[in-house]
N, C-alpha and C. Protein backbone atom coordinates (compact mmCIF):
# COMPACT_ATOMS: atom_id res chain seq x y z
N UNK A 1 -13.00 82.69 -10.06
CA UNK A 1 -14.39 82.30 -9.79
C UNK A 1 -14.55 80.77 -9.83
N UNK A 2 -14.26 80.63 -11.08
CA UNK A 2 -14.20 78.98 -11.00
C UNK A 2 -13.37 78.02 -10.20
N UNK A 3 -12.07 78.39 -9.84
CA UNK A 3 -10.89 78.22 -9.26
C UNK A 3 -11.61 78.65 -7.42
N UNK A 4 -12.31 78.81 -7.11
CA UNK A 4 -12.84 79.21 -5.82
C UNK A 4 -14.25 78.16 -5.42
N UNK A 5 -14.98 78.33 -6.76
CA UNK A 5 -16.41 77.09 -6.51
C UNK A 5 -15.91 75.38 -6.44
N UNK A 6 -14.52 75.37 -7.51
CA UNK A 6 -14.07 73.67 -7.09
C UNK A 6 -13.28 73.60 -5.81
N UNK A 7 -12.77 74.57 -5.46
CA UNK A 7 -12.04 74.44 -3.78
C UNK A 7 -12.94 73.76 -2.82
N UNK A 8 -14.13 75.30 -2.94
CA UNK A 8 -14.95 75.12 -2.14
C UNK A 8 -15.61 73.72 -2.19
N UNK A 9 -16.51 72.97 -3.38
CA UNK A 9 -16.76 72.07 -3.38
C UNK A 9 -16.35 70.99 -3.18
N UNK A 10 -14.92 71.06 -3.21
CA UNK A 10 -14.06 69.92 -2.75
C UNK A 10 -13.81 69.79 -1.04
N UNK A 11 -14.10 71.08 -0.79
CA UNK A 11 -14.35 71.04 1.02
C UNK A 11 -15.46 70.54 1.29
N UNK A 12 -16.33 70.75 0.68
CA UNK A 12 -17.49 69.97 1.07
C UNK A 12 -17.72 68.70 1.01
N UNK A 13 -17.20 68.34 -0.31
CA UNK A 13 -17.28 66.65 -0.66
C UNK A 13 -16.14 66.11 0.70
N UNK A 14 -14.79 66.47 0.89
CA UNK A 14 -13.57 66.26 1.79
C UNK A 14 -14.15 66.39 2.96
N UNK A 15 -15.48 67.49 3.49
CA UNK A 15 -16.25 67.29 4.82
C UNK A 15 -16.60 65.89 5.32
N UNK A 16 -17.64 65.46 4.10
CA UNK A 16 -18.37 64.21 4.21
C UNK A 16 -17.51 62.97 4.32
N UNK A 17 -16.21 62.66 3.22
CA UNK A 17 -15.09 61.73 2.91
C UNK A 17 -14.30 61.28 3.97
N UNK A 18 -13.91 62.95 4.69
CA UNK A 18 -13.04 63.03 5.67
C UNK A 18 -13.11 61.58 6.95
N UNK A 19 -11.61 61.13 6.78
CA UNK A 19 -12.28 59.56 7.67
C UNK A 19 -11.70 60.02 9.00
N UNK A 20 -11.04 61.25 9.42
CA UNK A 20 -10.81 61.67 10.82
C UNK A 20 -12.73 62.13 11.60
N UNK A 21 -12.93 62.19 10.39
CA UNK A 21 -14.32 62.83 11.10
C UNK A 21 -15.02 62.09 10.73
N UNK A 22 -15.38 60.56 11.30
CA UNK A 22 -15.74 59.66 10.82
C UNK A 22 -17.12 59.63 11.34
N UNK A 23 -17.68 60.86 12.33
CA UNK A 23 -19.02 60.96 12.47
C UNK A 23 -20.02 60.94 11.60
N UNK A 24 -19.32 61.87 10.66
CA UNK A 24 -21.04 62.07 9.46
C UNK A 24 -20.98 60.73 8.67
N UNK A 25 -19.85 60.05 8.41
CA UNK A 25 -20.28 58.81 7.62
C UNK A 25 -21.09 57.62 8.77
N UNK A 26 -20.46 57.42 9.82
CA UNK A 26 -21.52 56.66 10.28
C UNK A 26 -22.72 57.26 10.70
N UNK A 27 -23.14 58.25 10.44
CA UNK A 27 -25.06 58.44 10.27
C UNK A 27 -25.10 58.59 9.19
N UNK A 28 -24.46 58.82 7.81
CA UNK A 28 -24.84 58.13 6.82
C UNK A 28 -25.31 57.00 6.44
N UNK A 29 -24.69 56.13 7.11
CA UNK A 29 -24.41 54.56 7.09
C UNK A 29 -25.90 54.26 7.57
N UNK A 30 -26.14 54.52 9.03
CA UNK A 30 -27.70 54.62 9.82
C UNK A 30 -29.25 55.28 8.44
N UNK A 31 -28.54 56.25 8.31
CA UNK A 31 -29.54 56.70 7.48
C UNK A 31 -30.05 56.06 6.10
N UNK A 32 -29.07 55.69 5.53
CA UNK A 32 -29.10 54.77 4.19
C UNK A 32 -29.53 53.40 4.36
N UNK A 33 -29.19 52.75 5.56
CA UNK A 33 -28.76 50.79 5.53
C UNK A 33 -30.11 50.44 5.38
N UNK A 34 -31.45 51.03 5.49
CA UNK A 34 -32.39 50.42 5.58
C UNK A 34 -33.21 50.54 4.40
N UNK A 35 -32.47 50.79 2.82
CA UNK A 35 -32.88 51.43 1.80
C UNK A 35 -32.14 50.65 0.52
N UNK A 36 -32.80 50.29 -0.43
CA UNK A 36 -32.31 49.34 -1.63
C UNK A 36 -32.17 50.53 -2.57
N UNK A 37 -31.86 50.72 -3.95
CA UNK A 37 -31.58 50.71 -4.77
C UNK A 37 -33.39 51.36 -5.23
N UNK A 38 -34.74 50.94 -5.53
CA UNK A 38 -35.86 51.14 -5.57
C UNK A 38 -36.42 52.69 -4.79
N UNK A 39 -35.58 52.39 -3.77
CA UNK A 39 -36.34 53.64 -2.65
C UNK A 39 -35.14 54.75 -3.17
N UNK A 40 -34.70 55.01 -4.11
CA UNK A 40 -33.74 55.86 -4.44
C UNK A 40 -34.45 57.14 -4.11
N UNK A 41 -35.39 57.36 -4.73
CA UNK A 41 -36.00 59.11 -4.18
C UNK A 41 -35.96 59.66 -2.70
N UNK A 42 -36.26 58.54 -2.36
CA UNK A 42 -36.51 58.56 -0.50
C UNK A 42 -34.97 58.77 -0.17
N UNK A 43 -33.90 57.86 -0.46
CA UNK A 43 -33.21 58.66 0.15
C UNK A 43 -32.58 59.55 -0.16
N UNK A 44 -32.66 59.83 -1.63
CA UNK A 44 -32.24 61.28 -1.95
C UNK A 44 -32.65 62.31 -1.72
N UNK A 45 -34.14 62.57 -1.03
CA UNK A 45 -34.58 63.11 -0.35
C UNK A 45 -34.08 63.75 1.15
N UNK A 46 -33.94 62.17 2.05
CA UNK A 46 -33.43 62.43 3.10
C UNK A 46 -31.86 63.00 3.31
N UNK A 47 -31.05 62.50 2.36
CA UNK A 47 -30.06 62.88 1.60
C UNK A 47 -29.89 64.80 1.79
N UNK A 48 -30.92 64.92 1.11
CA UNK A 48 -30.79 66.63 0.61
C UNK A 48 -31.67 67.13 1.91
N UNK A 49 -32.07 66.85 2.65
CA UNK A 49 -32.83 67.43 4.00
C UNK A 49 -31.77 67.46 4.97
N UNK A 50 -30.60 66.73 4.95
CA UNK A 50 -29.74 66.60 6.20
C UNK A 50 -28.52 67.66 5.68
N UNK A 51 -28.62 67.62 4.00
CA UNK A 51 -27.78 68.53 3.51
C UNK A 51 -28.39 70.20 3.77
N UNK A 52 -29.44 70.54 3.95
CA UNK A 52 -30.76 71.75 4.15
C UNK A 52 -30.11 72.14 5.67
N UNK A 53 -30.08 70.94 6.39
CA UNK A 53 -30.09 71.32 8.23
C UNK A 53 -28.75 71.83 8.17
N UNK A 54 -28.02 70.88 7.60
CA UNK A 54 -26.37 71.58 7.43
C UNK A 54 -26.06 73.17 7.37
N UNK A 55 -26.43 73.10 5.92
CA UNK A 55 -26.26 74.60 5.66
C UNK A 55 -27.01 75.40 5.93
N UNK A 56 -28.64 75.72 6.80
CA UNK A 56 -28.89 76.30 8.03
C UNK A 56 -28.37 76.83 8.72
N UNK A 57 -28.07 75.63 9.40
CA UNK A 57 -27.23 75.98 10.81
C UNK A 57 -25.71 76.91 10.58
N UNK A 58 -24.81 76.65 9.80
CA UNK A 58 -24.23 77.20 9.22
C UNK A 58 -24.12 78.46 8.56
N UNK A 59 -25.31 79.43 8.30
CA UNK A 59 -26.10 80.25 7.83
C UNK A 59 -26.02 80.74 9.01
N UNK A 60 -26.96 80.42 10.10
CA UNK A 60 -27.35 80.86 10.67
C UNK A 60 -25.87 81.38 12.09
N UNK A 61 -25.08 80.74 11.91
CA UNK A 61 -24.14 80.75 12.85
C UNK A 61 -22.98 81.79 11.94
N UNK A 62 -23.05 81.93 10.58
CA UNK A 62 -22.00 82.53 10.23
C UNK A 62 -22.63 84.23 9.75
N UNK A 63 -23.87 84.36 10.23
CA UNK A 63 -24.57 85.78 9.90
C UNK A 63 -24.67 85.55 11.81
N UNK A 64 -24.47 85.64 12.57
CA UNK A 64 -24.35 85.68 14.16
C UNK A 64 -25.66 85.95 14.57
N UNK A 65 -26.76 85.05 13.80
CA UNK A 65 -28.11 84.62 14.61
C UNK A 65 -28.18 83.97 15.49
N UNK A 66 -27.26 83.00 15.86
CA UNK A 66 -26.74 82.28 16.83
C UNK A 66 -25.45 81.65 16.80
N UNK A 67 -24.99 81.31 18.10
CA UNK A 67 -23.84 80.73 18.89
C UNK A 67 -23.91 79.26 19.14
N UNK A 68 -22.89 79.00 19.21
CA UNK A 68 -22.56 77.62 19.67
C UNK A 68 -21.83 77.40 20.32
N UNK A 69 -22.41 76.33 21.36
CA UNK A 69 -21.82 75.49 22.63
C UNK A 69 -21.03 74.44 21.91
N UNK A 70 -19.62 74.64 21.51
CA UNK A 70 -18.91 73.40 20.46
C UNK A 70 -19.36 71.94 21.76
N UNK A 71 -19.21 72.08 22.93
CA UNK A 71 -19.10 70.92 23.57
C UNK A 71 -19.85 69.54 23.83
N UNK A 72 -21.33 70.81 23.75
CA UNK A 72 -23.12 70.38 23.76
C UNK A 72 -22.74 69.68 22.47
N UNK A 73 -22.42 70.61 21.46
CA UNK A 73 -22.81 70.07 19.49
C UNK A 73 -21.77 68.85 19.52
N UNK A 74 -20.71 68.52 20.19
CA UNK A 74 -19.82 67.60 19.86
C UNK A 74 -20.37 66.09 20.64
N UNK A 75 -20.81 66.54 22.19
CA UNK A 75 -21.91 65.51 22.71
C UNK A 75 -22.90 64.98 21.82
N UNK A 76 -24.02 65.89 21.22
CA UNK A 76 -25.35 65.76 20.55
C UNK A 76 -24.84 65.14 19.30
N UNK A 77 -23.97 65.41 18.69
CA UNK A 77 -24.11 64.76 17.40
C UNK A 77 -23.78 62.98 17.53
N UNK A 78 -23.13 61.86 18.21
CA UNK A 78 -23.14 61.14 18.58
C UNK A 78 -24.37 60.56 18.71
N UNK A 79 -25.10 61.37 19.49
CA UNK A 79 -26.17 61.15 20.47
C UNK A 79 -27.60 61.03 18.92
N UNK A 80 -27.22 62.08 18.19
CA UNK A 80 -28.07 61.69 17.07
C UNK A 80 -27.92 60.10 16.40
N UNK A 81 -26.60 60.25 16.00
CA UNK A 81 -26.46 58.89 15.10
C UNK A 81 -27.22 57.31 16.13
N UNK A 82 -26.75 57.57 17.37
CA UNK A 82 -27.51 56.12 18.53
C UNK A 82 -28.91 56.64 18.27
N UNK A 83 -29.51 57.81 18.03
CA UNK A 83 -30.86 57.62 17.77
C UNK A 83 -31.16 57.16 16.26
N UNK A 84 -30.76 57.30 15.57
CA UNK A 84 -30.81 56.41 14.39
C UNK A 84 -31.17 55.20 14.31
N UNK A 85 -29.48 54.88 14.89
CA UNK A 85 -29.71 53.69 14.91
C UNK A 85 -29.99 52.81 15.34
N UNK A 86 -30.89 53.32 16.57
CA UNK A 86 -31.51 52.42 17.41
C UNK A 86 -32.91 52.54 16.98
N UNK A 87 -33.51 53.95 16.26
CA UNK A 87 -34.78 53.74 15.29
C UNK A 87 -34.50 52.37 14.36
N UNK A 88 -33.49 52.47 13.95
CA UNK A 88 -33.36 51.16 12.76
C UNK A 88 -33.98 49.91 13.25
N UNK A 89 -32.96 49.76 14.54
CA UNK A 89 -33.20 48.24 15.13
C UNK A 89 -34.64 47.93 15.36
N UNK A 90 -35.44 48.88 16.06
CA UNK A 90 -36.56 48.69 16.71
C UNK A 90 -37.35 48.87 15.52
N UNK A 91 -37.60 49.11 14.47
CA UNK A 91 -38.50 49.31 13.24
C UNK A 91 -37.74 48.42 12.00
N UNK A 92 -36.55 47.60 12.38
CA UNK A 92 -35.80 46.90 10.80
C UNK A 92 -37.08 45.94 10.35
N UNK A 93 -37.59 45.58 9.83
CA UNK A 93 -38.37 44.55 9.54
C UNK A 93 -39.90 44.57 9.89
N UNK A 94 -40.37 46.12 10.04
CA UNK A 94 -41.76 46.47 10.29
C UNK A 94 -42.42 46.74 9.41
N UNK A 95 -43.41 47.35 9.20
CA UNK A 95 -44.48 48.09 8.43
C UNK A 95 -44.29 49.63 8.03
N UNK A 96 -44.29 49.68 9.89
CA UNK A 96 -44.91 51.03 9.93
C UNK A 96 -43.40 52.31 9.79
N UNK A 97 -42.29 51.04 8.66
CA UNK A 97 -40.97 52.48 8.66
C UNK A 97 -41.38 53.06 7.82
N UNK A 98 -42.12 52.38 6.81
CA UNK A 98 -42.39 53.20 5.93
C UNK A 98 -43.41 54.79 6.10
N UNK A 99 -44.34 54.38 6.60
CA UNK A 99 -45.34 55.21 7.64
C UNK A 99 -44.58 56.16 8.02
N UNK A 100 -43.96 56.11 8.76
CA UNK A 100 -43.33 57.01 9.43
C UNK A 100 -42.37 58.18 8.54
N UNK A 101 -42.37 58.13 7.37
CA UNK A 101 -41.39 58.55 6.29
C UNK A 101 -41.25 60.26 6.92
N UNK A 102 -42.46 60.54 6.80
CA UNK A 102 -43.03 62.49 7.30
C UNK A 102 -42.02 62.65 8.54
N UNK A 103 -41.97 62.17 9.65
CA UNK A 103 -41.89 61.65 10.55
C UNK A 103 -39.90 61.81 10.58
N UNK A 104 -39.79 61.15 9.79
CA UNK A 104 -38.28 60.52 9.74
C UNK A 104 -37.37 62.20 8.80
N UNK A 105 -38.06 62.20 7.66
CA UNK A 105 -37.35 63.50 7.26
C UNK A 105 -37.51 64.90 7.88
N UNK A 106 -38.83 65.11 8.84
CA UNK A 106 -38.14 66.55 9.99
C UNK A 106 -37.14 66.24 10.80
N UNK A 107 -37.21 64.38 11.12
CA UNK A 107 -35.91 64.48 12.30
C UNK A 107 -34.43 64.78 11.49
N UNK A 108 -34.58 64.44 10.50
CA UNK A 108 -33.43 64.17 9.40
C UNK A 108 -32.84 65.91 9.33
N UNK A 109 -33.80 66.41 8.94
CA UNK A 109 -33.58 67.91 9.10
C UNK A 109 -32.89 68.17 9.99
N UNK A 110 -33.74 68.53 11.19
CA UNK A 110 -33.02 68.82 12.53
C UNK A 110 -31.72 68.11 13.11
N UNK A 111 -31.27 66.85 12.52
CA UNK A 111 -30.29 66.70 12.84
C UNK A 111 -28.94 66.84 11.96
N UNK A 112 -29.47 67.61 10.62
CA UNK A 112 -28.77 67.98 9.70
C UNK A 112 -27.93 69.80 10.36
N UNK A 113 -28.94 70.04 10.94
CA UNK A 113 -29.09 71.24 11.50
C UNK A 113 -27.61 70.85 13.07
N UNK A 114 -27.83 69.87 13.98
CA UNK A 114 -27.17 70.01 14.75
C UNK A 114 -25.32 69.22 14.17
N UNK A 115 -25.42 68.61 13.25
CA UNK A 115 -24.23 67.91 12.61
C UNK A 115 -24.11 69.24 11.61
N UNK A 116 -24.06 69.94 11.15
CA UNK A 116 -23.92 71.63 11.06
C UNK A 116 -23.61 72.39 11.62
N UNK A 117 -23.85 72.29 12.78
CA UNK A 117 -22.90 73.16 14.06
C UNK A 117 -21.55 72.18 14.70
N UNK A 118 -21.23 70.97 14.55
CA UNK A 118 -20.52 70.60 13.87
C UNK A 118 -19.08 71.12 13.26
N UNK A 119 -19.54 71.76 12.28
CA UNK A 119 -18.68 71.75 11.05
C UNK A 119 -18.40 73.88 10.98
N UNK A 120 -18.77 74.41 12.29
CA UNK A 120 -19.00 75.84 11.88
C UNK A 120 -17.32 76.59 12.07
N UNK A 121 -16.85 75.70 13.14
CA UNK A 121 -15.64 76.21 13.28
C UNK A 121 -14.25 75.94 11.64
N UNK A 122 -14.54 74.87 11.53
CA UNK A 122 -13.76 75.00 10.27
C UNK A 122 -14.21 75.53 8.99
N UNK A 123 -16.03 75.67 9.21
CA UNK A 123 -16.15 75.97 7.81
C UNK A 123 -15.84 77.91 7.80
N UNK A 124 -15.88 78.43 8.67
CA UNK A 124 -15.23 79.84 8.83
C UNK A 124 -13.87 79.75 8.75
N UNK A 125 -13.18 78.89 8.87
CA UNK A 125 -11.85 79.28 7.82
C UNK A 125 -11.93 79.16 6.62
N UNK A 126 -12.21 78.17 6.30
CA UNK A 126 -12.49 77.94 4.97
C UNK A 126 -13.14 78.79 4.28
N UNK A 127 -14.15 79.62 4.45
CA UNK A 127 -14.91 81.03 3.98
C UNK A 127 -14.28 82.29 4.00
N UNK A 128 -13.12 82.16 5.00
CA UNK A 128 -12.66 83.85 5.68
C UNK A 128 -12.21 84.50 4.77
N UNK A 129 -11.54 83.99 3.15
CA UNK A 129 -11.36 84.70 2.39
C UNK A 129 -12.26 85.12 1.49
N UNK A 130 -13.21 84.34 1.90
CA UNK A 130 -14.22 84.37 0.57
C UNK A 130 -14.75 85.87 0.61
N UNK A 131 -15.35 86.47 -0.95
CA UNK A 131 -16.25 87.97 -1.25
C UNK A 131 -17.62 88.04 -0.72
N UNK A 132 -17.87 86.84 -1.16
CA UNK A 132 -19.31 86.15 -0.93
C UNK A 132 -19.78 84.76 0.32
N UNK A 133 -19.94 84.98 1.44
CA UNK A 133 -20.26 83.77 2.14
C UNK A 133 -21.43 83.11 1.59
N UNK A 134 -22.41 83.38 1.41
CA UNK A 134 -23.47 83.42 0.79
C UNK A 134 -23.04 82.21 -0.27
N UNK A 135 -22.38 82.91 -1.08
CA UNK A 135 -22.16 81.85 -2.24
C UNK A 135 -20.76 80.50 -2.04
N UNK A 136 -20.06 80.99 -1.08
CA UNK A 136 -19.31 79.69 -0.59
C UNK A 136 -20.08 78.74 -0.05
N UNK A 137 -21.17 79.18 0.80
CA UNK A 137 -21.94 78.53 1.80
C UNK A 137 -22.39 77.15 0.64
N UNK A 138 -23.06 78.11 -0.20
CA UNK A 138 -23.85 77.29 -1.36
C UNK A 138 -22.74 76.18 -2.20
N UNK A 139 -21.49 76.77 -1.83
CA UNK A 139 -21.14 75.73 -3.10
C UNK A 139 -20.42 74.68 -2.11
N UNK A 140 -20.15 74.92 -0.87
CA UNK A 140 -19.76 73.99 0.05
C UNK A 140 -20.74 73.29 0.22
N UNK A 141 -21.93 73.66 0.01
CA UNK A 141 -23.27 73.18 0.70
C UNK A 141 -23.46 71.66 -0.66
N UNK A 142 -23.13 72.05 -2.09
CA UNK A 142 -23.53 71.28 -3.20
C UNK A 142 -22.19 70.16 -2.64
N UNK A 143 -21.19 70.63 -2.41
CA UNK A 143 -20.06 69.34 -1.96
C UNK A 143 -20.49 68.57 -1.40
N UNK A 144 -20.82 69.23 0.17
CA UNK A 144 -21.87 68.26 1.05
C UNK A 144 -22.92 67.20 0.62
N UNK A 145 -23.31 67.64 -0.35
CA UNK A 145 -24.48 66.83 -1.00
C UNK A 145 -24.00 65.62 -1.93
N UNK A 146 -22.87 66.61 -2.47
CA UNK A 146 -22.44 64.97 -3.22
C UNK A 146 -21.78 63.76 -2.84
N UNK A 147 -20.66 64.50 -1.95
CA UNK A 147 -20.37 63.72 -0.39
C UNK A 147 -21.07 63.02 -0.01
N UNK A 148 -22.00 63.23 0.67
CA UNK A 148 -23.20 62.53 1.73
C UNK A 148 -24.05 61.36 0.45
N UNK A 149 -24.29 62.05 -1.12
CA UNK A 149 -24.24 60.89 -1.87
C UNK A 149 -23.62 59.52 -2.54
N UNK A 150 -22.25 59.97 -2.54
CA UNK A 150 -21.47 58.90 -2.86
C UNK A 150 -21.30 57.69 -1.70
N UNK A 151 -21.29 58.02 -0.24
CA UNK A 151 -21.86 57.62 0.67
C UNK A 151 -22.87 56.66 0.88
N UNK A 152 -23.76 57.48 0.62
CA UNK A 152 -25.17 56.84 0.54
C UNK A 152 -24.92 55.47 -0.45
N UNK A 153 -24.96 55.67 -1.88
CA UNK A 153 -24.99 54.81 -2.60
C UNK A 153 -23.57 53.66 -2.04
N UNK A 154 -22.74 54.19 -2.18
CA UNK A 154 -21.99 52.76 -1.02
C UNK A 154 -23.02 52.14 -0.31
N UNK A 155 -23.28 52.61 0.72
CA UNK A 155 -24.37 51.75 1.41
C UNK A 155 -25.28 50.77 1.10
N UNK A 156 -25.94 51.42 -0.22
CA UNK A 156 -26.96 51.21 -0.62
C UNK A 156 -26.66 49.68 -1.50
N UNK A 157 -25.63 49.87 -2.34
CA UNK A 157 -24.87 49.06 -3.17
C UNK A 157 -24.54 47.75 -2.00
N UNK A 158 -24.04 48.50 -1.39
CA UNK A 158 -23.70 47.53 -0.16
C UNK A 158 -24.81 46.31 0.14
N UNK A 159 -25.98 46.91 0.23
CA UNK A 159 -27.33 46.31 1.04
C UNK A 159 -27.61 45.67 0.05
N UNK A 160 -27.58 46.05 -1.14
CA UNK A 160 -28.26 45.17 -2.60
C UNK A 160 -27.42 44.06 -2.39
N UNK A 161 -26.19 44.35 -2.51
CA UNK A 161 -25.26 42.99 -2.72
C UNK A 161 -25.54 41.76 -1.34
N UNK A 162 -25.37 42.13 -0.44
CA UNK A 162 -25.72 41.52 1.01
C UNK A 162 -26.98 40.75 0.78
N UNK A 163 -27.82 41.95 0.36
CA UNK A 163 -29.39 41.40 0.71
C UNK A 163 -29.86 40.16 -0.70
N UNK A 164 -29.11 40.39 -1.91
CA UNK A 164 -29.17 39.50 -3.00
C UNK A 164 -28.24 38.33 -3.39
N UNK A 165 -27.34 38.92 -3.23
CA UNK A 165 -26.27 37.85 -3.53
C UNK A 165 -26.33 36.77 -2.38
N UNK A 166 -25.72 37.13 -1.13
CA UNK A 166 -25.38 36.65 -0.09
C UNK A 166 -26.70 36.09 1.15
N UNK A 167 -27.57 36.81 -0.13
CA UNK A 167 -28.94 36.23 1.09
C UNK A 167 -29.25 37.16 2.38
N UNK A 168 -28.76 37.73 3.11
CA UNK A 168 -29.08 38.07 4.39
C UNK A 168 -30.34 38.86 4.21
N UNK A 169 -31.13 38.24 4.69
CA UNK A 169 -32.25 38.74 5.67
C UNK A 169 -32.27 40.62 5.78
N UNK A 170 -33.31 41.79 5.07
CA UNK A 170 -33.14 43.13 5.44
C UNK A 170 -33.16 42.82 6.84
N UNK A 171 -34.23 42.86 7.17
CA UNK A 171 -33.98 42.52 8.72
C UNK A 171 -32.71 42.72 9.59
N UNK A 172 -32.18 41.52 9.25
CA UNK A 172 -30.38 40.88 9.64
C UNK A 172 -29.35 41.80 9.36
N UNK A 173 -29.70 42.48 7.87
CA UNK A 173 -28.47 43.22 7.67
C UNK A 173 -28.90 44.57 8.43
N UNK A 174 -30.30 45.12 8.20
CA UNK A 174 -30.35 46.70 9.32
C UNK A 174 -29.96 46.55 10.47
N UNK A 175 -30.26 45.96 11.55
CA UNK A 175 -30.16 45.22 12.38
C UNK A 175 -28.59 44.99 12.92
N UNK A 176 -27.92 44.49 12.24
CA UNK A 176 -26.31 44.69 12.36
C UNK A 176 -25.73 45.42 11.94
N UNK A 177 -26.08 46.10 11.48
CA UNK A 177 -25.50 47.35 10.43
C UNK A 177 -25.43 48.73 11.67
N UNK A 178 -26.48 48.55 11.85
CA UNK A 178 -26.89 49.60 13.16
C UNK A 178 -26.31 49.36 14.26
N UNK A 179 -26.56 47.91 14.50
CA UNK A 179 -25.65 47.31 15.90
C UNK A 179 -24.26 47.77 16.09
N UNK A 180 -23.79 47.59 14.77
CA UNK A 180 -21.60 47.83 14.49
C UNK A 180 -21.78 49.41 14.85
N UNK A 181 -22.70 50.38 14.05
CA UNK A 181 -22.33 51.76 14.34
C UNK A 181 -22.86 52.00 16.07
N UNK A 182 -23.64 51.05 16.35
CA UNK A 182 -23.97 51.86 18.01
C UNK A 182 -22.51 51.12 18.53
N UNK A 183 -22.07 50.37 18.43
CA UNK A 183 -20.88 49.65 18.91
C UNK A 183 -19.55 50.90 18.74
N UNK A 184 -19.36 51.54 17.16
CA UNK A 184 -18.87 52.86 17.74
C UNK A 184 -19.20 54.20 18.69
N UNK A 185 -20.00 53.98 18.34
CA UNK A 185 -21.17 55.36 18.93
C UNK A 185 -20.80 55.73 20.27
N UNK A 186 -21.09 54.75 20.83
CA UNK A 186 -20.76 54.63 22.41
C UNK A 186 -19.81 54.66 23.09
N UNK A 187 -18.51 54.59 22.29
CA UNK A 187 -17.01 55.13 22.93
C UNK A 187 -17.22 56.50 22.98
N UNK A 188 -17.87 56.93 21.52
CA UNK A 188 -17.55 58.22 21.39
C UNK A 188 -18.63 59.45 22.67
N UNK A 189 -19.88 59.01 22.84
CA UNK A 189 -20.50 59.58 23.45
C UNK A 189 -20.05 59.31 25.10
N UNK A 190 -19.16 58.12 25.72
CA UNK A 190 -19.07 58.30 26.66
C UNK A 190 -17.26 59.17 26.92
N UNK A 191 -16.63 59.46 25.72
CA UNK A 191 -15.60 60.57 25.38
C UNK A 191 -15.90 61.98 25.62
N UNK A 192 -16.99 62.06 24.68
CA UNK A 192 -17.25 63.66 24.58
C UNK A 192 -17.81 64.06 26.02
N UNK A 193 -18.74 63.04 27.05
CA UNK A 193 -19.45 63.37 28.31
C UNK A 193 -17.99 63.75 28.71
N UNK A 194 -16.99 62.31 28.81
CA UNK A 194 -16.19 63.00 30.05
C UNK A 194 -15.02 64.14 30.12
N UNK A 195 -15.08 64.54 28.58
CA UNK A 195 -14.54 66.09 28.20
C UNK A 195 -15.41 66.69 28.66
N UNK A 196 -16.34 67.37 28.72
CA UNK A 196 -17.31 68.50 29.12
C UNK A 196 -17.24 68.56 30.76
């Protein structure tokens, strides 16, 4: 039992870590860069909403409520993170990001939900022995979370140090921060088009 919940959780945390699948960390990266150390709830929030869409979709794909187009989900998830982070750019140094918070955690959801379909083909191996999916789901699901946290706080740590020590401008650092990941982004989304 116990010997099955640290596997599992270590797949989950090894989901998020994983640097071949260097997708979910750069929309981590998007999701966090615009957040100090202060706004900790907020993004532990958004944090655990992208972790919610995850294991959804996942749920929902491993009880055969629905199917997946791996090709669409391997396009779209790309396609999420450039919406990120091009929200970043166009709102780094506004008012109204904060405003928008309601706003920002359904998209956060829903794209927790499509970076979840994602992850369905391996996470059914990883389950196929399991008694309980149900309860793998859940404890892969708590990996994910801590994953996607240790993450986060990199970032975050990151931005404190940048934004205090070194001076840069929030502004300057969202702003480039976002810029470097659309600078990956865009190999990858014009990859996955010309596979399909």
């Amino acid at each position: 039992m116990i010997d099955n919940f640290v596997s599992n959780f270590q797949d989950g945390v090894f989901h998020v870590l994983h640097l071949k699948a260097y997708d979910h960390i750069l929309f981590l990266i998007v999701l966090a860069v615009p957040y100090l150390f202060k706004d900790w709830k907020r993004v532990l929030l958004l944090i655990t909403m992208f972790t919610l869409g995850h294991c959804v979709s996942l749920a929902l794909t491993t009880y055969d409520i629905i199917t997946v187009n791996v090709k669409l989900v391997e396009f779209l998830i790309p396609i999420t993170i450039l919406i990120v982070a091009l929200f970043n750019v166009f709102t780094s140094g506004k008012k109204s990001h904060g405003k928008t918070i309601g706003l920002l955690f359904f998209a956060t959801l829903f794209l927790g939900l499509i970076h979840g379909l994602g992850f369905v083909g391996t996470f059914e191996r990883l389950i196929s022995s399991s008694e309980s999916k149900l309860l793998a789901l859940l404890e892969i699901g708590l990996g994910i979370e801590v994953g996607q946290l240790i993450v986060a706080f990199i970032v975050v740590f990151l931005s404190f140090l940048c934004q205090t020590i070194f001076r840069f401008s929030k502004r300057d650092w969202v702003m480039v921060i976002s810029a470097i990941v659309v600078g990956f982004v865009l190999p990858m989304i014009i990859t996955s088009e010309m596979l399909s």
